[in-house]
Protein backbone atom coordinates (compact mmCIF):
# COMPACT_ATOMS: atom_id res chain seq x y z
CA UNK A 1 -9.08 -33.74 24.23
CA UNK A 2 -8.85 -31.05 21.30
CA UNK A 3 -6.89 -32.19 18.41
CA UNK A 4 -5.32 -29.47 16.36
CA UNK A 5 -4.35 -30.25 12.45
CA UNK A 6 -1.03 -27.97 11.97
CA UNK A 7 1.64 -26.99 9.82
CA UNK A 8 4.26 -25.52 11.93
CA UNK A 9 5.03 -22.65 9.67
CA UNK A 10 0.98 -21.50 8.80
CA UNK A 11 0.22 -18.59 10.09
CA UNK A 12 -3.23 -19.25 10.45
CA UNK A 13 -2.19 -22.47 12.89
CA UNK A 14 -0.11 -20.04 15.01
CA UNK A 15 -2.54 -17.89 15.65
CA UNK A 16 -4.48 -21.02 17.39
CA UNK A 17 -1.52 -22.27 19.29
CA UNK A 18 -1.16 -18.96 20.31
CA UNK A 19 -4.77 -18.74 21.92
CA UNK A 20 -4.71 -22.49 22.77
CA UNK A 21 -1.36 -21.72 25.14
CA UNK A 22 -2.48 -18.44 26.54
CA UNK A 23 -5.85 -20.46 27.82
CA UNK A 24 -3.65 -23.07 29.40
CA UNK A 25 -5.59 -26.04 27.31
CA UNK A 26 -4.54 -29.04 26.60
CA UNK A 27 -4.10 -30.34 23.00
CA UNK A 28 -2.60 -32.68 20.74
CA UNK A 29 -0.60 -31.79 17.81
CA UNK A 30 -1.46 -33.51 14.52
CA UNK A 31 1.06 -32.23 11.38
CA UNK A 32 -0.27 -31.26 8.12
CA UNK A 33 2.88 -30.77 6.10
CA UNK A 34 1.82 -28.37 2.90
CA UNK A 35 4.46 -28.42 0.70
CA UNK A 36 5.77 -31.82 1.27
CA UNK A 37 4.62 -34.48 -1.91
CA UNK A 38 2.01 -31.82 -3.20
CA UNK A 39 0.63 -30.99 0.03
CA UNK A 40 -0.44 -33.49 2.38
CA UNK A 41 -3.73 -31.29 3.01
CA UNK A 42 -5.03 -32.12 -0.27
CA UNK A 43 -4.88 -35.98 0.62
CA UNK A 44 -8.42 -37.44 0.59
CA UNK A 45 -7.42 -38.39 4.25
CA UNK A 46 -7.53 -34.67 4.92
CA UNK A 47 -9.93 -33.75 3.14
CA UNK A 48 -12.42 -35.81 5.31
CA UNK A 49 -11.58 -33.47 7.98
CA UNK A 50 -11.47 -30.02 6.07
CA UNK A 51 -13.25 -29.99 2.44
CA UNK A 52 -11.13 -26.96 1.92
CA UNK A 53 -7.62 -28.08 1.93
CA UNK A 54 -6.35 -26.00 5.00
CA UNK A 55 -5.24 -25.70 8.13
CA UNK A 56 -5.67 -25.16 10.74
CA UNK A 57 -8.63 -27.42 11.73
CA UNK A 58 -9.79 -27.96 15.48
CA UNK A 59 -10.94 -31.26 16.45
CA UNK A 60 -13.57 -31.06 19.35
CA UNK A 61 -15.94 -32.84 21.30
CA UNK A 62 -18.73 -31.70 18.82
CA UNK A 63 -17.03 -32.27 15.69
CA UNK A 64 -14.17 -30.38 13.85
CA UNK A 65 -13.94 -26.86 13.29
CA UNK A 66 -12.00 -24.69 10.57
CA UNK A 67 -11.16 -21.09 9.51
CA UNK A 68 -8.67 -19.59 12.02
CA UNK A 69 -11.21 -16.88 13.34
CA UNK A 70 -13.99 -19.19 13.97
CA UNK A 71 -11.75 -21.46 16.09
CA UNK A 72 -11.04 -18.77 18.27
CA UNK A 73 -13.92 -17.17 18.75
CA UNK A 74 -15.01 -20.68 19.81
CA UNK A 75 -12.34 -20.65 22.05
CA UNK A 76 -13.22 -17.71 23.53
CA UNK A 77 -16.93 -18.77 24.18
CA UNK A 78 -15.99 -22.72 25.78
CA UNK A 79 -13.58 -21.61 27.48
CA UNK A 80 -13.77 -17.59 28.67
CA UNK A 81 -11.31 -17.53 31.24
CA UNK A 82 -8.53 -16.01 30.80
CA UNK A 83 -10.53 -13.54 28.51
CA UNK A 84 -8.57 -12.59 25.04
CA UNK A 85 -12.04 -10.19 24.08
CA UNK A 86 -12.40 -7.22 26.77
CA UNK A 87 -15.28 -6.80 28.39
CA UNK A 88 -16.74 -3.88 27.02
CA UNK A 89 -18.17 -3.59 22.94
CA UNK A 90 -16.26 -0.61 22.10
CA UNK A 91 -13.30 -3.02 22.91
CA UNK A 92 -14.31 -6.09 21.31
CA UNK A 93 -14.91 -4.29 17.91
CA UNK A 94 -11.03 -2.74 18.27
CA UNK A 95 -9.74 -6.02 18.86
CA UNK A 96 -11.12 -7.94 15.97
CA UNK A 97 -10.78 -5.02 13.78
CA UNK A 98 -7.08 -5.30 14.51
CA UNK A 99 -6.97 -8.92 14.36
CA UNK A 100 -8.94 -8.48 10.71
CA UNK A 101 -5.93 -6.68 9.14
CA UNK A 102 -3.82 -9.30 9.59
CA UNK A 103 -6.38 -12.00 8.86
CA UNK A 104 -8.53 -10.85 6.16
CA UNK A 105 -5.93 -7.68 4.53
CA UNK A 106 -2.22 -9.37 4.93
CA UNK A 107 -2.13 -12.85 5.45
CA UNK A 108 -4.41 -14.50 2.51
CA UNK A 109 -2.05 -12.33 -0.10
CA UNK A 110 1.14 -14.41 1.37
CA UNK A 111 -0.15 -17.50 0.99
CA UNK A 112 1.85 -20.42 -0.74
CA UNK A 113 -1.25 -20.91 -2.97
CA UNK A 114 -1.22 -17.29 -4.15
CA UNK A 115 2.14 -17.15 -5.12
CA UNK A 116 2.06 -20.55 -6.56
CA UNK A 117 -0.92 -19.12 -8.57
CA UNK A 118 0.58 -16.07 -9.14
CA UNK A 119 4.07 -18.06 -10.73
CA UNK A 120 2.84 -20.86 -12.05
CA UNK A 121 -0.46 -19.56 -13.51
CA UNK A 122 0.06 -16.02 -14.60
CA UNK A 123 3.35 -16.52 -15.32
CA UNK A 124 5.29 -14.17 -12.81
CA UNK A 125 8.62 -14.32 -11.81
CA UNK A 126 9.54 -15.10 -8.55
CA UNK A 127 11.29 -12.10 -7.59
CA UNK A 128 7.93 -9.83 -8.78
CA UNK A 129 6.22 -12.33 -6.65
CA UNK A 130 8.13 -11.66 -3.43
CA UNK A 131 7.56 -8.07 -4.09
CA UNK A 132 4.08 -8.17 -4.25
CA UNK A 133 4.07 -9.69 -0.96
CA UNK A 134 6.50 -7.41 0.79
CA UNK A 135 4.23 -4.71 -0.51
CA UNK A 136 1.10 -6.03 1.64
CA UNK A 137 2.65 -7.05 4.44
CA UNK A 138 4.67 -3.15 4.66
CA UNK A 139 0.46 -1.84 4.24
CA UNK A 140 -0.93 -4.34 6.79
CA UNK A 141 1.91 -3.36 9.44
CA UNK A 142 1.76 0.27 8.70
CA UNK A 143 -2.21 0.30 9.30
CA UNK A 144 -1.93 -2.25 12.53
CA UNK A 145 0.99 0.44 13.64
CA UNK A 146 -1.33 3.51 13.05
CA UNK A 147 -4.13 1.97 15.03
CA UNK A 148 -1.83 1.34 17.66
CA UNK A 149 -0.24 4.59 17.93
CA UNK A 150 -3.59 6.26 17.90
CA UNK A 151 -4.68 4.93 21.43
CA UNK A 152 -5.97 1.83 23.15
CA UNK A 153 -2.40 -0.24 23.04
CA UNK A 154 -1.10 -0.83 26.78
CA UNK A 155 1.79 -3.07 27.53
CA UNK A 156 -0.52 -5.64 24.82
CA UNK A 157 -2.19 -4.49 21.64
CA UNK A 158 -5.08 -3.65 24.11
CA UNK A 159 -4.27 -2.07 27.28
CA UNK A 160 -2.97 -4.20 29.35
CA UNK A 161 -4.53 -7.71 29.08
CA UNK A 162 -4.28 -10.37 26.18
CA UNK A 163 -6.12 -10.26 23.73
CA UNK A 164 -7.12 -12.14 20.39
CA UNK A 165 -5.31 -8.93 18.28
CA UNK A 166 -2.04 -9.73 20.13
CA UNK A 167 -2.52 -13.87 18.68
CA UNK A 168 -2.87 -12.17 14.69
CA UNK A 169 0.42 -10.00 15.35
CA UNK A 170 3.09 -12.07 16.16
CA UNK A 171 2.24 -14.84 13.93
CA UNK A 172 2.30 -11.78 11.12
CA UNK A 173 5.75 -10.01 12.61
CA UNK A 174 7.17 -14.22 12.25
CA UNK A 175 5.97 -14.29 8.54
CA UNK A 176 7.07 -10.47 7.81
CA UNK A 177 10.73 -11.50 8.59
CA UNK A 178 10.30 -14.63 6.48
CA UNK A 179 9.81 -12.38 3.39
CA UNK A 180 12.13 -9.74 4.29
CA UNK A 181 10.08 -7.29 6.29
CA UNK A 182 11.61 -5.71 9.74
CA UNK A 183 8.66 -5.01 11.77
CA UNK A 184 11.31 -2.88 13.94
CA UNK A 185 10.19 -0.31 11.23
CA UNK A 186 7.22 0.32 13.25
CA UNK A 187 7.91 1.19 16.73
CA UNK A 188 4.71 0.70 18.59
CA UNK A 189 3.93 -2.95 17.07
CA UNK A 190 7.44 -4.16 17.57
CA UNK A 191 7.45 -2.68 21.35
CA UNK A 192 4.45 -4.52 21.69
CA UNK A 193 5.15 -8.08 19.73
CA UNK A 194 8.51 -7.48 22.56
CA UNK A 195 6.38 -8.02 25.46
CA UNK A 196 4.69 -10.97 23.48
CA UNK A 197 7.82 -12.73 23.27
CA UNK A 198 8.67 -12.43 26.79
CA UNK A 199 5.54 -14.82 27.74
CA UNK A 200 5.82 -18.89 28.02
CA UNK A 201 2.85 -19.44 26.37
CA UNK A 202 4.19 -17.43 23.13
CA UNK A 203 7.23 -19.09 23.08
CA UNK A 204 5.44 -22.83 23.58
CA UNK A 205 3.82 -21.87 20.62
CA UNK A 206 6.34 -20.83 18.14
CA UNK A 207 7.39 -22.29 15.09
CA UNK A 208 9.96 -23.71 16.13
CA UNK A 209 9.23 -25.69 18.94
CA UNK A 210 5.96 -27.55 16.99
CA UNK A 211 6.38 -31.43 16.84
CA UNK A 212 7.26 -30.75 12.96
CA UNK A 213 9.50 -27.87 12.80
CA UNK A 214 12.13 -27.68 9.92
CA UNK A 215 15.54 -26.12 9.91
């Protein structure tokens, strides 16, 4: 049985889910609150299972993995069916290079420990903070919407079939609203992130349905 550390609001752990439900593969949930008493994934507990302090973190057969990407790409090689990488290079290289805008470009500048850094550190208010986020999320959407708009998007983020990209946006459209970004600004990602939301397996793995969800 796969065991997957989570905090129901991480991006990074939604992306998983995401993947985790599409393959139809059975998990448990273990929650990793990170705000809660100083963050429970800094616990010495935790940090048995992930030296680095986050989440997500897969446990396997073989031993745990970490680092969102990793654990799907694993996920794509144990368990290929149904495929979220097309067959074809060409393909595969569009597909991560979407999913790296949200991973590597957006999502790292919105994280809690940034802004905490950010505040607390260099000494910047909060509303400068929440600016400075808005600002790359609103460059990470516009680029993901320019990629889509220029060709390869179907009734997914690649043609027609699910794909890896298609776990990175919604998870990213979920945290753009958080901070005050309408990703019905950009037409072709928010038709798309539509059709998402229409599936069972997206909405089994939404925020709000995890085992630890908050109001």
């Amino acid at each position: 049985m796969l065991t997957l550390y989570s905090f129901w609001r991480s991006s990074a752990s939604y992306r998983v889910r995401l993947a985790l439900e599409m393959k139809g593969l059975n998990y448990a949930y273990e929650p990793v609150h990170l705000t809660k008493g100083g963050g429970a994934q800094f616990s010495a507990e935790f940090r048995q299972i992930n030296p680095q302090s986050r989440v997500p973190a897969l446990q396997t057969e073989t031993g745990v993995l970490t680092q969102s990407m990793a654990i799907l790409e694993w996920l794509e090689e144990t368990y290929p069916q149904p495929a979220l990488l097309p067959a074809d290079a060409t393909g595969r290289a569009r597909v991560r290079a979407l999913c790296m805008i949200m991973v590597a470009d957006v999502q790292p500048l919105q994280n809690v420990s940034v802004s905490r850094y950010l505040q607390q550190e260099l000494g910047i208010d909060e509303l400068r903070v929440k600016a400075f986020v808005r600002h790359w999320i609103e460059c990470g959407l516009a680029a993901f919407e320019a990629h889509l708009a220029a060709g390869g998007a179907g009734r997914f983020c690649h043609g027609d079939q699910l794909s890896l990209a298609d776990t990175c946006l919604v998870p990213q459209c979920y945290a753009a609203r958080r901070y005050g970004v309408d990703p019905a600004a950009y037409p072709h990602l928010a038709r798309v992130e539509g059709e998402l939301q229409t599936l069972e397996a997206v909405r089994r793995a939404a925020p709000d349905r995890q085992p630890d969800a908050e109001g």
